[in-house]
Protein backbone atom coordinates (compact mmCIF):
# COMPACT_ATOMS: atom_id res chain seq x y z
CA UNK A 1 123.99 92.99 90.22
CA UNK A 2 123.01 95.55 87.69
CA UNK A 3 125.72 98.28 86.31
CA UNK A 4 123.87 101.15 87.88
CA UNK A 5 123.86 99.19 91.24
CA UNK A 6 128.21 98.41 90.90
CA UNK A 7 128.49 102.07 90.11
CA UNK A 8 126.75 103.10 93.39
CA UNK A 9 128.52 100.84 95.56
CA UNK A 10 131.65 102.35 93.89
CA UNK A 11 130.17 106.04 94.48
CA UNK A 12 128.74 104.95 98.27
CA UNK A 13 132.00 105.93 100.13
CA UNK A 14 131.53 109.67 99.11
CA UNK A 15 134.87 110.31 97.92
CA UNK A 16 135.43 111.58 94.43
CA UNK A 17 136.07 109.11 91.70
CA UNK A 18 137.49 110.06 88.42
CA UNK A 19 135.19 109.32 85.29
CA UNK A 20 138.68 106.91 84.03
CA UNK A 21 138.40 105.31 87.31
CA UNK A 22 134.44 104.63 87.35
CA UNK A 23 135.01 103.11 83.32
CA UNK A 24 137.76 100.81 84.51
CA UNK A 25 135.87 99.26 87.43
CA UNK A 26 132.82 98.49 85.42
CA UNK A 27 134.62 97.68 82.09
CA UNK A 28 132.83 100.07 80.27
CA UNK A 29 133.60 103.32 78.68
CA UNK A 30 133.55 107.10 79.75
CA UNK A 31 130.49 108.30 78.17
CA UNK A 32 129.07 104.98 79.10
CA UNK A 33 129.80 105.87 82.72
CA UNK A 34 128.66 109.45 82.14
CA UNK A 35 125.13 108.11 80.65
CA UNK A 36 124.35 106.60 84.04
CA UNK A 37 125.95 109.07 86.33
CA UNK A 38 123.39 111.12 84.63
CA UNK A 39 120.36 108.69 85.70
CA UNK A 40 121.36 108.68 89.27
CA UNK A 41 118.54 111.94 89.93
CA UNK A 42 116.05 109.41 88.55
CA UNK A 43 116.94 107.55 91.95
CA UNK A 44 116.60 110.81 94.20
CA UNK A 45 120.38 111.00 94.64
CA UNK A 46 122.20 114.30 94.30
CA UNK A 47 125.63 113.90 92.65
CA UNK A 48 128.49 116.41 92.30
CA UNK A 49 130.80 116.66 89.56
CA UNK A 50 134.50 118.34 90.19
CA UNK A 51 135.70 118.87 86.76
CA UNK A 52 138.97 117.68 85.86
CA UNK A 53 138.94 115.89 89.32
CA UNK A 54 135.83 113.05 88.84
CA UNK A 55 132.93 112.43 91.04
CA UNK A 56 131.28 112.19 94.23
CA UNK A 57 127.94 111.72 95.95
CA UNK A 58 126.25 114.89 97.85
CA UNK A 59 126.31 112.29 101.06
CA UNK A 60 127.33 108.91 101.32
CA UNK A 61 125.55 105.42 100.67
CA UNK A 62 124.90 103.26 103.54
CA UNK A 63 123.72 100.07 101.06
CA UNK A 64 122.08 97.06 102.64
CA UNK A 65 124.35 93.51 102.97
CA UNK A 66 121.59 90.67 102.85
CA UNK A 67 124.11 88.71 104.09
CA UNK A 68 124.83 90.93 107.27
CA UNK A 69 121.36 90.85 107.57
CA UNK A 70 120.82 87.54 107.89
CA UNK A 71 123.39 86.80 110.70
CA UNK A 72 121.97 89.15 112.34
CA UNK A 73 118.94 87.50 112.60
CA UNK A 74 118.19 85.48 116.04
CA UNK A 75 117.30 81.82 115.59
CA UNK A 76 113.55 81.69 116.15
CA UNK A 77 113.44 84.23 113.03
CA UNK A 78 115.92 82.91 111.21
CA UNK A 79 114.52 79.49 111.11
CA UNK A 80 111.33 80.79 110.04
CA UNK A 81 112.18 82.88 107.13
CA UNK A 82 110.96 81.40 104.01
CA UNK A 83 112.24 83.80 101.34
CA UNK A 84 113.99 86.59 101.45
CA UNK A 85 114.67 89.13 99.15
CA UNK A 86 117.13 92.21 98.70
CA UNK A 87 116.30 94.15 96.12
CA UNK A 88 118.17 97.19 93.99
CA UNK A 89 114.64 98.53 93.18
CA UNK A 90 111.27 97.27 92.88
CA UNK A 91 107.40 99.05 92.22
CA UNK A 92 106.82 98.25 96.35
CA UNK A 93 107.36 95.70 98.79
CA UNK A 94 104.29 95.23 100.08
CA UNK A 95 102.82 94.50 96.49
CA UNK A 96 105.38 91.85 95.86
CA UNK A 97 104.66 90.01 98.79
CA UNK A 98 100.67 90.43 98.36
CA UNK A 99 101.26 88.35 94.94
CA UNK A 100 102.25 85.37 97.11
CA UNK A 101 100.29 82.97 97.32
CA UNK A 102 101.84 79.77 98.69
CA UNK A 103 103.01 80.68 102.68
CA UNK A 104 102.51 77.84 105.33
CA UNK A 105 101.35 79.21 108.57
CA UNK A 106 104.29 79.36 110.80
CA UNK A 107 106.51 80.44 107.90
CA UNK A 108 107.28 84.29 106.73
CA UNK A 109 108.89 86.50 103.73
CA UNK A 110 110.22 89.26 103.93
CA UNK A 111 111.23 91.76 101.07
CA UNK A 112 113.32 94.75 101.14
CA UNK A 113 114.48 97.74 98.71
CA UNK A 114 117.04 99.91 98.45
CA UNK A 115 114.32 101.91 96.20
CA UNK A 116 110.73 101.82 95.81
CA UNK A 117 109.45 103.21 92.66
CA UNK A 118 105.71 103.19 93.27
CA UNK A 119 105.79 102.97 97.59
CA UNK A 120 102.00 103.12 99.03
CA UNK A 121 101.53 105.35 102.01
CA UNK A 122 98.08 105.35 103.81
CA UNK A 123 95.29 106.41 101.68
CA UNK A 124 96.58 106.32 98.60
CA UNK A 125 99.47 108.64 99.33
CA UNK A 126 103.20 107.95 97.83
CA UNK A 127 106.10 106.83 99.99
CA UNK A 128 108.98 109.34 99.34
CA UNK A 129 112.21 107.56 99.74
CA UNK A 130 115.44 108.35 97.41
CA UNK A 131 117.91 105.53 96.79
CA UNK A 132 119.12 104.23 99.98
CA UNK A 133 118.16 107.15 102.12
CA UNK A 134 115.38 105.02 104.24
CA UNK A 135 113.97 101.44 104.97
CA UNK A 136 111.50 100.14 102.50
CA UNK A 137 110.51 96.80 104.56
CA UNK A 138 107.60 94.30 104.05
CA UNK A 139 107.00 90.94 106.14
CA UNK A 140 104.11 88.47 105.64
CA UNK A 141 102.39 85.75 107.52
CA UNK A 142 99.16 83.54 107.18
CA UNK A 143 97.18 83.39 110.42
CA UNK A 144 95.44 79.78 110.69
CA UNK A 145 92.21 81.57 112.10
CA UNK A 146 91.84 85.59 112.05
CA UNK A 147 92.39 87.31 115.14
CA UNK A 148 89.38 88.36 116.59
CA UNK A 149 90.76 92.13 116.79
CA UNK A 150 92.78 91.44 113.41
CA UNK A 151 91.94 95.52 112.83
CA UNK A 152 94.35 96.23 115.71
CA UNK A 153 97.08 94.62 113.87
CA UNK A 154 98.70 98.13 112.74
CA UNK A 155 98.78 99.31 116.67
CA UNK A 156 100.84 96.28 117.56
CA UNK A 157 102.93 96.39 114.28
CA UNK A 158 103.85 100.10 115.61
CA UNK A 159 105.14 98.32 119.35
CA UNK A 160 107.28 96.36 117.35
CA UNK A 161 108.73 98.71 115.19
CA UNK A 162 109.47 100.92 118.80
CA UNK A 163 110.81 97.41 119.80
CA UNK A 164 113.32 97.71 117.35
CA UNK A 165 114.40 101.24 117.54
CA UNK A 166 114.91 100.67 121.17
CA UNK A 167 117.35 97.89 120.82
CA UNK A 168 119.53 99.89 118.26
CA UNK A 169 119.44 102.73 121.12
CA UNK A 170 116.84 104.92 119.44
CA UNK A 171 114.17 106.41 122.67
CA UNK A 172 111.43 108.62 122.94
CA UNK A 173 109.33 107.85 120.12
CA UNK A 174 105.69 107.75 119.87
CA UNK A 175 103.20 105.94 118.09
CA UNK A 176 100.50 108.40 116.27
CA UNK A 177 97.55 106.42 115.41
CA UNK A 178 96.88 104.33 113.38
CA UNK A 179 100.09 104.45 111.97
CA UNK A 180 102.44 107.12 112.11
CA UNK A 181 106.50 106.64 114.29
CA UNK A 182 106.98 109.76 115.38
CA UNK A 183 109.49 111.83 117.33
CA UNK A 184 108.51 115.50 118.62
CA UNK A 185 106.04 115.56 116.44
CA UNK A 186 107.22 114.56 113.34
CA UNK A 187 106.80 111.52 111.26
CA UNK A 188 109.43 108.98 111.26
CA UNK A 189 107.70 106.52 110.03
CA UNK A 190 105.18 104.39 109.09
CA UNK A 191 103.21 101.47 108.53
CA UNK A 192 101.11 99.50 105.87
CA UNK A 193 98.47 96.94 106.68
CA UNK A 194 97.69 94.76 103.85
CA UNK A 195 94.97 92.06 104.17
CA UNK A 196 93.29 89.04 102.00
CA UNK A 197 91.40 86.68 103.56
CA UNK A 198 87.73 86.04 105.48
CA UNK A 199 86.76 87.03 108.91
CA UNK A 200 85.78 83.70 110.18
CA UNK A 201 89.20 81.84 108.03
CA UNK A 202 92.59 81.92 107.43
CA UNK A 203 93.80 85.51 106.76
CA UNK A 204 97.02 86.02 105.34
CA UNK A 205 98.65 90.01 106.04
CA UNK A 206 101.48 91.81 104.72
CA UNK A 207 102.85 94.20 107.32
CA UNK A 208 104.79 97.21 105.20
CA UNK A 209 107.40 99.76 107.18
CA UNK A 210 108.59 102.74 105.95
CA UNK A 211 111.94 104.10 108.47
CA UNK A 212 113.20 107.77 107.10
CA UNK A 213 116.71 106.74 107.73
CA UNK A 214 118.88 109.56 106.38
CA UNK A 215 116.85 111.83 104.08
CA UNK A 216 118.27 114.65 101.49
CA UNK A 217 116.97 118.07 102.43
CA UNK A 218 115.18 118.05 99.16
CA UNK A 219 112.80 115.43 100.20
CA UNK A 220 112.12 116.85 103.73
CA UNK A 221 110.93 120.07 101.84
CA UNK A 222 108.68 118.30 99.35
CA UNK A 223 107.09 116.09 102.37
CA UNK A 224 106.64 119.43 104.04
CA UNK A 225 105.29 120.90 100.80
CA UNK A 226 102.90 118.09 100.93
CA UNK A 227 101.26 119.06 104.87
CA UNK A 228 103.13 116.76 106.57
CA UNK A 229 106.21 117.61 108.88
CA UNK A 230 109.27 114.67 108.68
CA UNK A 231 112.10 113.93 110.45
CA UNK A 232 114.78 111.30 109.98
CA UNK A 233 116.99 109.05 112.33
CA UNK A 234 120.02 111.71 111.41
CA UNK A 235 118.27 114.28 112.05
CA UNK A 236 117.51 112.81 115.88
CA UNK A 237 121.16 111.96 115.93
CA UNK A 238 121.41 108.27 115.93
CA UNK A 239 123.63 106.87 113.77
CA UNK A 240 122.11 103.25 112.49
CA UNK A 241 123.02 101.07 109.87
CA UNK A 242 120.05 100.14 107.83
CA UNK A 243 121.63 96.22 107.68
CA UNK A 244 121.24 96.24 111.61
CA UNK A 245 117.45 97.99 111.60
CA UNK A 246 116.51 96.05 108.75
CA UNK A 247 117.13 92.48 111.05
CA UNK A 248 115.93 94.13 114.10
CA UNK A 249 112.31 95.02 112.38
CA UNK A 250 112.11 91.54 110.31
CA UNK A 251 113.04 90.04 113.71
CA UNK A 252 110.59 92.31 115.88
CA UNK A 253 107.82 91.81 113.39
CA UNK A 254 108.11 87.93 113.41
CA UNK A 255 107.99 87.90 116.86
CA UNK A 256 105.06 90.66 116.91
CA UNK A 257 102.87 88.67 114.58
CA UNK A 258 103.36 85.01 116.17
CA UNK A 259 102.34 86.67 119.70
CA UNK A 260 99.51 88.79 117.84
CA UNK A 261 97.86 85.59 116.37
CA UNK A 262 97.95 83.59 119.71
CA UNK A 263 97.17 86.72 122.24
CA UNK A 264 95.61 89.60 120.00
CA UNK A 265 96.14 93.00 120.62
CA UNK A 266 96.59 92.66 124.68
CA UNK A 267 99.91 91.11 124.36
CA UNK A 268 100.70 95.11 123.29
CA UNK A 269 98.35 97.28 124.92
CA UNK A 270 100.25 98.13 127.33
CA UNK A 271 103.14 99.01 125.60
CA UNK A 272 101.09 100.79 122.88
CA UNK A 273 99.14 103.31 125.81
CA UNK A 274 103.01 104.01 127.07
CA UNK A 275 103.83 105.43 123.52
CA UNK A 276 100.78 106.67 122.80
CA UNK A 277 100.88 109.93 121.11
CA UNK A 278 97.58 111.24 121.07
CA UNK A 279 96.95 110.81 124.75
CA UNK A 280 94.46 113.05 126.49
CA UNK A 281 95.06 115.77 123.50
CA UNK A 282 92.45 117.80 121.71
CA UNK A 283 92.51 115.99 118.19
CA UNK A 284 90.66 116.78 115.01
CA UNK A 285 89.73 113.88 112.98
CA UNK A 286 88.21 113.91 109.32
CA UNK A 287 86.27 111.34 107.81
CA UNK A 288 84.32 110.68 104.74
CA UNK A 289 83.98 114.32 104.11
CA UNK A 290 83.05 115.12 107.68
CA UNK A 291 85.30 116.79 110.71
CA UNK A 292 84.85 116.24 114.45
CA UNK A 293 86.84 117.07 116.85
CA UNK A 294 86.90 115.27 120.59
CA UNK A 295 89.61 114.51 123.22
CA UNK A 296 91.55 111.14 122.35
CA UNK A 297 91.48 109.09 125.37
CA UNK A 298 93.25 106.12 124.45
CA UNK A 299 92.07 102.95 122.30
CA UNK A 300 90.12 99.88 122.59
CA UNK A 301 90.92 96.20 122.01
CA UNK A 302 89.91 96.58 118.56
CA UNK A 303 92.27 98.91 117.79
CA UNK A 304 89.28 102.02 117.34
CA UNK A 305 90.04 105.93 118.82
CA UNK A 306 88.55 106.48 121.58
CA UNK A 307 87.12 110.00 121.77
CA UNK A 308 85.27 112.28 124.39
CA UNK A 309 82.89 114.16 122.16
CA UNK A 310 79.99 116.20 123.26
CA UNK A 311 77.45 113.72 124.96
CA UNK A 312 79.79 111.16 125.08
CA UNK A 313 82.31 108.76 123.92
CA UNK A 314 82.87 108.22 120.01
CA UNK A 315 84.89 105.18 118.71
CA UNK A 316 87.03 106.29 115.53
CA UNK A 317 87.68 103.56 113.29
CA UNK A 318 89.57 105.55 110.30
CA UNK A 319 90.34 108.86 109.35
CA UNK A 320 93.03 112.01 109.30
CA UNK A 321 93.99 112.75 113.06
CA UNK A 322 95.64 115.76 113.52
CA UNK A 323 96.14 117.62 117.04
CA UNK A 324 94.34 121.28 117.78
CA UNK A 325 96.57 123.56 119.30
CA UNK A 326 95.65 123.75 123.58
């Protein structure tokens, strides 16, 4: 465990700590501890100083336990896990698992972070996650044969992640296609598709989550700065900790994929149509340039929006969705 990483699971509690108190624990010295108290806003974390009295974060750590984790984990999972990592901070999940090259079919990795320093959203975007405020997640798995509706995979990656959020007592969410966990509206959420592989082979996938768990103000403003309205599972009033959702999605998304790679998307359709979002609303949708707008009316086994255009129906199969106003 690095220094900076002892010295937030000292700060974590939220309590002040003197600076004499911080140098003890980590056997270093004052302005030693005040030199990375001072990176900390590197990490997206807000820290306030009392003078004469020490130090305290603006809001308290929940830090993963990989340990905790694991037991958590039912047996069918558990016994196929490969690797697993917990990590203090990485570039992203998703790329370290898309370096490996070695999975068995049958088998999975899965790779976490407390902090992400270069997290992929869809099209490009950035991830915004301070230290510890959400769930950086990424599973893999190497399909013998590609699914024939292998495009679909992100629609039944989003029944799993509602899978999970359900059994840590989290309702009424919605899935926004392709990709977006949302709740009234706003993002919680979302997911990463990552693919190598041939359409008539073996196809290995890295399926990448994103969970806003407990975000600081400041990032809510600067995703809402950016177009895009957030929300977090505070903010909905559930109180998780990230140890527990972090097992229940690697466990959910194990499952998902074995049952995606035997039954394709109908093993989820059902499920998906329940939470779909868009469902008989007056969408937008821009693409390559170009904006249409249609009434979504569900999707189709390969995972495409369905819209009811102007002389018919229109299959969507990317693009910005956002909903016109009745």
């Amino acid at each position: 465990m690095s220094r900076r990483a002892e010295l937030l699971r000292l700060l974590a509690d939220g309590s002040l700590h003197s600076g004499e108190e911080l140098a003890e624990a980590l056997s270093v010295s004052r302005a030693a501890v005040w030199k990375r108290l001072q990176q900390l806003g590197e990490l997206g974390i807000e820290l306030v100083a009392r003078p004469g009295r020490g130090y305290r974060l603006a809001q308290p750590l929940d830090l993963l336990d990989a340990a905790a984790i694991r037991r958590a984990l039912p047996q069918w999972p558990a016994e196929r896990l490969r690797n697993f990592e917990v990590l203090e901070e990485t570039a992203s999940t998703s790329d370290r698992l898309l370096a490996v090259a070695d999975l068995p079919p049958g088998r999975f990795d899965a790779c976490i972070a407390e902090f992400q320093t270069a997290g992929r959203g869809r099209r490009g975007r950035h991830w915004l996650a301070p230290y510890a405020s959400g769930l950086c997640l990424s599973v893999n798995w190497n399909f013998r044969e590609a699914p024939a509706a292998l495009s679909a995979l992100s629609l039944a990656a989003g029944v799993a992640v509602l899978r999970a959020l359900a059994r840590l007592g989290v309702p009424g969410l919605a899935l926004k296609w392709p990709n977006d966990i949302v709740a009234g509206g706003r993002k919680l959420g979302g997911l990463l598709i990552d693919l190598r592989g041939e359409a008539a082979g073996p196809a290995y996938v890295v399926v990448g989550v994103g969970i806003n768990v407990r975000l600081p103000p400041a990032t809510l403003a600067a995703i809402a700065a950016g177009g895009f309205e957030a929300t977090d599972l505070a903010s909905l009033g559930c109180t998780v900790l990230r140890s527990a959702l972090a097992a229940a999605l690697v466990t959910e998304l194990a499952l998902m994929l074995e049952e995606f790679g035997a039954r394709g998307m109908a093993a989820f359709a059902e499920e998906w149509r329940a939470a779909d979002a868009l469902a008989d609303r007056r969408v937008r949708v821009l693409q390559d340039g170009q904006a249409f707008e249609g009434r979504a009316c569900g999707v189709d086994a390969d995972g495409a929006l369905l819209l009811e255009v102007a002389g018919g129906r229109r299959r969507v199969l990317s693009g910005e969705v956002s909903v016109r106003s009745a």
